[in-house]
Protein backbone atom coordinates (compact mmCIF):
# COMPACT_ATOMS: atom_id res chain seq x y z
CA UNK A 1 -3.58 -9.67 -12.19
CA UNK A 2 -3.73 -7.16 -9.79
CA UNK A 3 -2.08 -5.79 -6.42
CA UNK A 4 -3.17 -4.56 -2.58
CA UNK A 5 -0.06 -3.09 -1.30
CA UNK A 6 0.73 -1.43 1.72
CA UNK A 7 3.88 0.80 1.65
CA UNK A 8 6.24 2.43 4.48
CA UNK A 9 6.29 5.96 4.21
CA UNK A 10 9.68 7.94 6.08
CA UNK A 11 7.46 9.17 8.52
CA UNK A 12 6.70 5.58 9.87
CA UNK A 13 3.26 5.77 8.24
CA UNK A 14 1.42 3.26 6.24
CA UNK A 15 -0.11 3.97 2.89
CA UNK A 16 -2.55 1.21 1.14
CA UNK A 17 -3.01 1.25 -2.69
CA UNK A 18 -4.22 -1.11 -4.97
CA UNK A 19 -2.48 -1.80 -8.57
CA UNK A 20 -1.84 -3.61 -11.55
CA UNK A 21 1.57 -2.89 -12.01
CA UNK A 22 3.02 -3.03 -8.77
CA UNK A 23 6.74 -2.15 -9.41
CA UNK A 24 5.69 0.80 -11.50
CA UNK A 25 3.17 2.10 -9.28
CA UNK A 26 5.67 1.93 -6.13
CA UNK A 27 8.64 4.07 -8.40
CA UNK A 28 5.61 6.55 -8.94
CA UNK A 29 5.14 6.85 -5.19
CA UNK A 30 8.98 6.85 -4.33
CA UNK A 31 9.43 9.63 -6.98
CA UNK A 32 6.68 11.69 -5.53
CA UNK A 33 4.23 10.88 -8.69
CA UNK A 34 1.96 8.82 -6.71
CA UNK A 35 -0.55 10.88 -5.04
CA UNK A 36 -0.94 13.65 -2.55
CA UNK A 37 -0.39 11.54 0.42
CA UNK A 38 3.00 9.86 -0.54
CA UNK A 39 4.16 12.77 -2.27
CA UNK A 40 3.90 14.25 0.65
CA UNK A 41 5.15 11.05 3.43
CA UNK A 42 8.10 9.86 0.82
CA UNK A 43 7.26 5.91 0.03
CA UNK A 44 10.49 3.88 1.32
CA UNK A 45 9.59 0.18 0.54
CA UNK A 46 6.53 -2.14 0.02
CA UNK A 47 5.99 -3.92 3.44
CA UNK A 48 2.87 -6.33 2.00
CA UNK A 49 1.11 -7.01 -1.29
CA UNK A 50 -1.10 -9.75 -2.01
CA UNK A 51 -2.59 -10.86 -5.48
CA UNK A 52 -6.14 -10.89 -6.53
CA UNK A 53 -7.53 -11.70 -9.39
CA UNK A 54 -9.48 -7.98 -10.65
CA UNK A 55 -9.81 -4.59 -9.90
CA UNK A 56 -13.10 -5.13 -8.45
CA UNK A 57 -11.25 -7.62 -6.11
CA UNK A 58 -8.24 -5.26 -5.30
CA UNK A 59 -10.75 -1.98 -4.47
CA UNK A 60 -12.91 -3.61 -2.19
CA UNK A 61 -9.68 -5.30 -0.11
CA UNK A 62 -7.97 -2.23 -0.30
CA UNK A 63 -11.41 -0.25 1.16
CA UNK A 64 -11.01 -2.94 3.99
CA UNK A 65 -7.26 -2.57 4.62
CA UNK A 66 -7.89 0.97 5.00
CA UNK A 67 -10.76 0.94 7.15
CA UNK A 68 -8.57 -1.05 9.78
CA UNK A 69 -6.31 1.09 12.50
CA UNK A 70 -2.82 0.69 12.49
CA UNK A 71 -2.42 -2.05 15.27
CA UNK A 72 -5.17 -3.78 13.21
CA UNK A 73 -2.98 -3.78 9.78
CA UNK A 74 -0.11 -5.00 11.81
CA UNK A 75 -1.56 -7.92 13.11
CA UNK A 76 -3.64 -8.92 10.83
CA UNK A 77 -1.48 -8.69 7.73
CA UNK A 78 1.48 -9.29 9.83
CA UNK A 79 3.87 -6.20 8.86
CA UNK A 80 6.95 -5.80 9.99
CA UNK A 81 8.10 -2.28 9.91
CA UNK A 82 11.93 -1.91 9.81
């Protein structure tokens, strides 16, 4: 099984990943072991994740995720950011 995430960063930013171990890919982010961007941002929590059913699966959703805008990922996965 695998993950899309999208996490809230301090800065109010969003950061989309893809994963097959979400809960240990999300303490590497919050302990700055994640990559450059959320080392840098400081992951706070997972906002959305959604299941899929192979990597091949979670890459390509996670390419569209982050070819949205912000206003897009909002609406159209519904993120509530507080």
């Amino acid at each position: 099984m695998w993950f899309v995430y999208v996490l809230l960063c301090e800065d109010n930013s969003l950061y989309t990943g893809s994963t097959n171990d979400l809960e240990k890919r999300f303490l590497a982010h919050k302990n700055g072991k994640g990559g450059k961007y959320t080392k840098a941002k400081k992951a706070v929590k997972i906002i959305y994740s959604e299941k899929v059913n192979s990597k091949s699966e979670a890459l390509k959703r996670e390419i569209e995720i982050k070819s949205w805008t912000r206003t897009q990922k909002i609406q159209n996965l519904k993120l509530i950011l507080k």
